[in-house]
Protein backbone atom coordinates (compact mmCIF):
# COMPACT_ATOMS: atom_id res chain seq x y z
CA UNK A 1 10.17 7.87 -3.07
CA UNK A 2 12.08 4.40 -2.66
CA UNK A 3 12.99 5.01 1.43
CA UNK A 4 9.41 5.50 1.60
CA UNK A 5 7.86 2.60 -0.59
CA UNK A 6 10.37 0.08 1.88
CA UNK A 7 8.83 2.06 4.96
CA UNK A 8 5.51 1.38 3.69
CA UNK A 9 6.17 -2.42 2.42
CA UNK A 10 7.75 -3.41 5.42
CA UNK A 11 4.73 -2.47 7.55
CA UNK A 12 2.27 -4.19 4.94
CA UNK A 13 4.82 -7.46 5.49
CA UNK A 14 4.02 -7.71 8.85
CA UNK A 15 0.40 -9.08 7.83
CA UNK A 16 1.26 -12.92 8.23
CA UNK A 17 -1.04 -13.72 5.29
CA UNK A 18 1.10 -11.13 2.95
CA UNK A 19 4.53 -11.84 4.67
CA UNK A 20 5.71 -12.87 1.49
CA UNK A 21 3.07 -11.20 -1.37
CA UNK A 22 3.74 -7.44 -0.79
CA UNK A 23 5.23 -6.48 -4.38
CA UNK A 24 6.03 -3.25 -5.43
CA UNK A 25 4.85 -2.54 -9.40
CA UNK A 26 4.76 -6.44 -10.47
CA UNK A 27 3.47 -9.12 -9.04
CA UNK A 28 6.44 -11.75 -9.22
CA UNK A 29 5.67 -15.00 -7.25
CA UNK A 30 8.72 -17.62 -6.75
CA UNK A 31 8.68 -20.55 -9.65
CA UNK A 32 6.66 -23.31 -8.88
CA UNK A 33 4.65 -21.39 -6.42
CA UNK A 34 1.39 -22.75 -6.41
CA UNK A 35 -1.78 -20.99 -7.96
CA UNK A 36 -3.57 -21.36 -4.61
CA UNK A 37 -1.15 -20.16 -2.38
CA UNK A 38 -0.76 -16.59 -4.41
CA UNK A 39 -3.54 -15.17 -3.05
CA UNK A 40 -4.39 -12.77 -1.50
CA UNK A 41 -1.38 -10.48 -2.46
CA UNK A 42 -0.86 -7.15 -2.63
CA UNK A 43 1.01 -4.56 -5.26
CA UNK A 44 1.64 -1.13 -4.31
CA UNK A 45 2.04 1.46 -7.58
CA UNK A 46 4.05 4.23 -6.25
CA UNK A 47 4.07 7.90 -6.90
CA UNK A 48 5.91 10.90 -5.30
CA UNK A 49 3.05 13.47 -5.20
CA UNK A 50 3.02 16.64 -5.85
CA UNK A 51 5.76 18.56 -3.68
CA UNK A 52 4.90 21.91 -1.90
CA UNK A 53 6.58 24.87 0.40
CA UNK A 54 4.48 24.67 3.76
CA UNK A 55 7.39 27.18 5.14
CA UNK A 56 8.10 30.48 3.50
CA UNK A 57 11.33 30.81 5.80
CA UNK A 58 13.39 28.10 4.56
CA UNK A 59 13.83 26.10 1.87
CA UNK A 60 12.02 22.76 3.05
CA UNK A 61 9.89 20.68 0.68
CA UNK A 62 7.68 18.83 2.34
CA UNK A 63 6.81 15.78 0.25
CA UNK A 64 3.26 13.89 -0.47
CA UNK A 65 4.22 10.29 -1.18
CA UNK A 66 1.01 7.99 -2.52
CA UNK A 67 0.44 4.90 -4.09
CA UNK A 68 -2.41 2.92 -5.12
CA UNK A 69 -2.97 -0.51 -4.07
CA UNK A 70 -4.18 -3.67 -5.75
CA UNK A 71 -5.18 -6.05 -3.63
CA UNK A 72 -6.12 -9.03 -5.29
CA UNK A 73 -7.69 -12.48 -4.33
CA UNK A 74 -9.93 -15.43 -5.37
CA UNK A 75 -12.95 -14.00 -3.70
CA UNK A 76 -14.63 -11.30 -2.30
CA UNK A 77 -14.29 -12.54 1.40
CA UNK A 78 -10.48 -12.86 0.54
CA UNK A 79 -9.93 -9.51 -0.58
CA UNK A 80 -12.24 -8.27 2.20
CA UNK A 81 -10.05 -9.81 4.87
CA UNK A 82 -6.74 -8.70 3.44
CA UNK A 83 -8.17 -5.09 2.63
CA UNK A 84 -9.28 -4.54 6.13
CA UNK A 85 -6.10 -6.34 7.35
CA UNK A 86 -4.17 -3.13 5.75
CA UNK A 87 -6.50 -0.69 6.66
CA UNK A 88 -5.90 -1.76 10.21
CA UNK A 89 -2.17 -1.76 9.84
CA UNK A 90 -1.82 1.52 8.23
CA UNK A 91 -4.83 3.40 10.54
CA UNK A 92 -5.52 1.63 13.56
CA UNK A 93 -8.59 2.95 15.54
CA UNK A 94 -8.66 5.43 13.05
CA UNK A 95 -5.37 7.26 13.64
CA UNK A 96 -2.69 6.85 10.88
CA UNK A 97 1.16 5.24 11.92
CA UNK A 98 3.17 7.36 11.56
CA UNK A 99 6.54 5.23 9.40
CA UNK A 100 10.19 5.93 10.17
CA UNK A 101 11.85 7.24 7.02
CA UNK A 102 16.09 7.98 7.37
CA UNK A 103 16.20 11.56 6.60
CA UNK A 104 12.61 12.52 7.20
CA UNK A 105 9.69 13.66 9.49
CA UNK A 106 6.77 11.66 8.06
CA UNK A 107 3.02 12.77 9.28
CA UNK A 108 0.24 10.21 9.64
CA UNK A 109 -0.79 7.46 7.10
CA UNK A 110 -4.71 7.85 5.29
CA UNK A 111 -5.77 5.05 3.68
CA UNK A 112 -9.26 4.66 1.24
CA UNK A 113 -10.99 3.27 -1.24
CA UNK A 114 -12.60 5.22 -3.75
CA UNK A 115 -13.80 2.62 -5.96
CA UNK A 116 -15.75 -0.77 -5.10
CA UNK A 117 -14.62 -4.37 -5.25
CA UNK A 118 -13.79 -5.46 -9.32
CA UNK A 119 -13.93 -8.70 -11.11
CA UNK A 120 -11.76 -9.40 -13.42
CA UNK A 121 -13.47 -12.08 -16.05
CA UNK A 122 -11.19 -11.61 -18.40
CA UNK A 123 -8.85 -14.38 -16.60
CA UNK A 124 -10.12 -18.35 -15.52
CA UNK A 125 -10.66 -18.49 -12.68
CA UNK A 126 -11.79 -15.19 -12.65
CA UNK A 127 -10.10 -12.38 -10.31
CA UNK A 128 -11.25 -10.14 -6.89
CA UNK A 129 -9.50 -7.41 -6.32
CA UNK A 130 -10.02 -3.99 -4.61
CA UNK A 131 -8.15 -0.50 -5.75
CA UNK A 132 -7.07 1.32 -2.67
CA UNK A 133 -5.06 4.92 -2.16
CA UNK A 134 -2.50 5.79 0.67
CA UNK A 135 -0.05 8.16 1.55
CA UNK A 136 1.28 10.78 4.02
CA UNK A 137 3.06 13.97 4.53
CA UNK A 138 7.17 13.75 4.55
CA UNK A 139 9.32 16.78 5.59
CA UNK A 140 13.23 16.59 5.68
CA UNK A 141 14.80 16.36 9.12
């Protein structure tokens, strides 16, 4: 799950605006960094799936890495931006990338949202953020 977390954080960091605010589980800015220049930023929550035998002559697992994704900004139009940013990196023109994982044959990226834009009020200034799912198919080489 780790070599394919990297895969998948390393193609988020190539977003300029989250170069530097793609965590993995914790948000965890550099001291002193200024409130304003947090956001947007991104937190992936990974987890490994459900594994399954696609071939009943050998002993191949293929894997179903996912992980939800918080996306989280000062405003909608922020979160809008950096959401469609992603979606664009991980499924260009529709078609999912396809990562390069040591080890493994990974199958196309999905990306989607499945619930709408939150606010979070409980915080001042209050919080945008989106909840996002993505994920592929990995078989061993």
């Amino acid at each position: 799950m780790k070599a394919h977390t990297d895969a998948l954080v390393a193609l988020t960091q190539q977003i300029p605006a989250l170069a530097t605010k793609t965590f993995v589980a914790i948000a965890k800015f550099p001291t002193g960094t200024e409130e304003s220049k947090k956001y947007p930023y991104v937190v992936y929550f990974p987890a490994a799936g459900t594994d399954s035998v696609e071939r009943m002559t050998g002993p191949a697992v293929t894997q179903h890495p996912r992980w939800t994704r918080h996306t989280v900004g000062q405003s909608y139009a922020q979160v809008a931006a950096a959401e469609a940013d992603i979606h664009a990196k991980l499924v260009p023109n529709g078609r999912g990338v396809v990562l390069e994982v040591a080890g493994q044959v990974c199958g196309p990226m999905w990306d989607e949202s499945p619930i709408p834009i939150q606010v979070d009020n409980d915080v001042t200034p209050p919080l945008v953020y989106a909840v996002s799912e993505c994920g592929f198919d990995s078989d061993p080489v």
